[in-house]
Protein backbone atom coordinates (compact mmCIF):
# COMPACT_ATOMS: atom_id res chain seq x y z
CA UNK A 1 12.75 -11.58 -2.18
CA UNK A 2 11.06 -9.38 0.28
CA UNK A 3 7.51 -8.60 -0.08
CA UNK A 4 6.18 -5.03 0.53
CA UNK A 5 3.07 -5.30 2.75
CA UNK A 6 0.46 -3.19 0.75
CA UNK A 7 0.01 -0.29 3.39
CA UNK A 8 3.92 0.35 2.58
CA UNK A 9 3.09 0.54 -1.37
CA UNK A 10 3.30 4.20 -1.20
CA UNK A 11 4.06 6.42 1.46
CA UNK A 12 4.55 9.68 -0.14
CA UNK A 13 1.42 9.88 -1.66
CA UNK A 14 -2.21 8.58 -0.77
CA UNK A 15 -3.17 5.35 -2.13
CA UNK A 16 -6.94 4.60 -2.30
CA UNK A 17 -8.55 1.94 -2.31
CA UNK A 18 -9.06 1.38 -6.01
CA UNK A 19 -5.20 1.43 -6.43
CA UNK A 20 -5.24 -1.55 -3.55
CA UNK A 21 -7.53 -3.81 -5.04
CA UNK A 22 -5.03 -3.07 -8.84
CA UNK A 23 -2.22 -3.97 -6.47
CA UNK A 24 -3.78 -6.95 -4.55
CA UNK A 25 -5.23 -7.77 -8.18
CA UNK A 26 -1.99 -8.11 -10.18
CA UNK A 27 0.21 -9.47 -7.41
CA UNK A 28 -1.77 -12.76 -6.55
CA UNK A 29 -3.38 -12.57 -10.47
CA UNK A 30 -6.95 -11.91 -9.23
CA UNK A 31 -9.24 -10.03 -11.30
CA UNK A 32 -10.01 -7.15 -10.04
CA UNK A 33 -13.79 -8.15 -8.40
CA UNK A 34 -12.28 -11.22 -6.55
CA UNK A 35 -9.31 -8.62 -5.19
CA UNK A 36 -12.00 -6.17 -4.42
CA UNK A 37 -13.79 -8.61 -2.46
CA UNK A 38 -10.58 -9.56 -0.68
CA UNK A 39 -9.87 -6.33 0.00
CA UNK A 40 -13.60 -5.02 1.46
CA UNK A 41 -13.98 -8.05 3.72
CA UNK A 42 -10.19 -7.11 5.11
CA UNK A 43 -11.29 -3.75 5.57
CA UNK A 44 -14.36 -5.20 6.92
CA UNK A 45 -12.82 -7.30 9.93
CA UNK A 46 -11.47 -4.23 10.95
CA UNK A 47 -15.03 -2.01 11.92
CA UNK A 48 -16.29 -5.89 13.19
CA UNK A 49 -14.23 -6.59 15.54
CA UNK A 50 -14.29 -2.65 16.68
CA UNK A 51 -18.01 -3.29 17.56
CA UNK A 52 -17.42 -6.93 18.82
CA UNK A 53 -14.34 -6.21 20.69
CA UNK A 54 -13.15 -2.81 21.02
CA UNK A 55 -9.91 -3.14 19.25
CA UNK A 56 -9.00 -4.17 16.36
CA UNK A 57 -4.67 -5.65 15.49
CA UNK A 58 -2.98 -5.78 12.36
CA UNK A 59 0.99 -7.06 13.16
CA UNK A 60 3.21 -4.86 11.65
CA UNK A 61 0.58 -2.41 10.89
CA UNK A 62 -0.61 -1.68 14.31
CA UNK A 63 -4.13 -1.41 16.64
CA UNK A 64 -7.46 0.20 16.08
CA UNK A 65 -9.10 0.87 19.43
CA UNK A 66 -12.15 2.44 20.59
CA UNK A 67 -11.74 4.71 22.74
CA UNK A 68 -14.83 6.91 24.61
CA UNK A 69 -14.17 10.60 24.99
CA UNK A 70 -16.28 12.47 28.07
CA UNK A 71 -18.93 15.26 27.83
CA UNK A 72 -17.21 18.47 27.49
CA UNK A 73 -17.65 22.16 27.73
CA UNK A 74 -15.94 24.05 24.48
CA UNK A 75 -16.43 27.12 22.45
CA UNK A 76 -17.59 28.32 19.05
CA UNK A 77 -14.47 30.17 17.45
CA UNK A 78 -16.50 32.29 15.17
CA UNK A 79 -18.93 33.92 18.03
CA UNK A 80 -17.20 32.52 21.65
CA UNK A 81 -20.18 31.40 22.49
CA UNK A 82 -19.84 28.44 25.13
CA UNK A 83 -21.00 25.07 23.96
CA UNK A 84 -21.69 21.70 25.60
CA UNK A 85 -20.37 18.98 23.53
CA UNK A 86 -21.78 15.48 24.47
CA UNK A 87 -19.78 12.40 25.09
CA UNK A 88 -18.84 10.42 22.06
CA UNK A 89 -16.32 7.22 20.87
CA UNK A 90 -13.70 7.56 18.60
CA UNK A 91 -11.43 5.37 16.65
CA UNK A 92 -7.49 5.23 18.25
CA UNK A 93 -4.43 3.85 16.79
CA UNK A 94 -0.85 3.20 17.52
CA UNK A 95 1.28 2.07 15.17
CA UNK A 96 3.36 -0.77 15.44
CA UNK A 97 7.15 -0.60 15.64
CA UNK A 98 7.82 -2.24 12.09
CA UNK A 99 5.82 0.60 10.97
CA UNK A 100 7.09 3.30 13.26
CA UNK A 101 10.77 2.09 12.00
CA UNK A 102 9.93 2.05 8.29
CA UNK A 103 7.99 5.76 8.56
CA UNK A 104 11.45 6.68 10.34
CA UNK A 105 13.24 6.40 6.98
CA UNK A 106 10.97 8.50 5.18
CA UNK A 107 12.42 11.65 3.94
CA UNK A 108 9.59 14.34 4.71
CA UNK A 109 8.75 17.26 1.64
């Protein structure tokens, strides 16, 4: 039998993370504070090692990076007024290929 990882559950629709911890919760028959616990410190290894390390790797899921974006001139759309927008981080990722192939098969609405 082949086992769906969990971020595969559902792509056509959004799954929250309520629905994750009733999935994690009634495929390893956890109740449902033990599976949310699982499924926060998961979740949680993923900002930590952000901070510690700057990336973060799931395999066939892909990698969280951090990546720092440079001070930058840009422009209010409403008035064109000119605006200096400071320097900031932001989270990257790139997906693995087992995810890349799987999305490949999805049939877009």
């Amino acid at each position: 039998m082949v086992t769906v990882p969990i971020f595969i559950y559902r792509l056509e629709n959004k799954l929250n993370k309520s629905e994750i911890v009733d999935k994690v919760a009634g495929d390893h028959e956890l109740t449902k504070v033990k599976a949310k616990e699982i499924v926060e410190q998961v979740f949680g290894f993923v900002g930590t090692d952000l901070k510690k390390e700057g990336r973060f790797s799931f395999p066939d899921l892909g990698t969280f990076t951090v990546a720092q974006r440079a001070a930058r001139t840009g422009r209010n759309p409403a008035t064109g007024e000119t605006l200096k927008i400071k320097a900031s981080k932001n989270v990257r990722f790139k997906a693995a290929p087992a995810l890349k192939e799987l999305v490949a098969k999805v049939k877009v609405k």
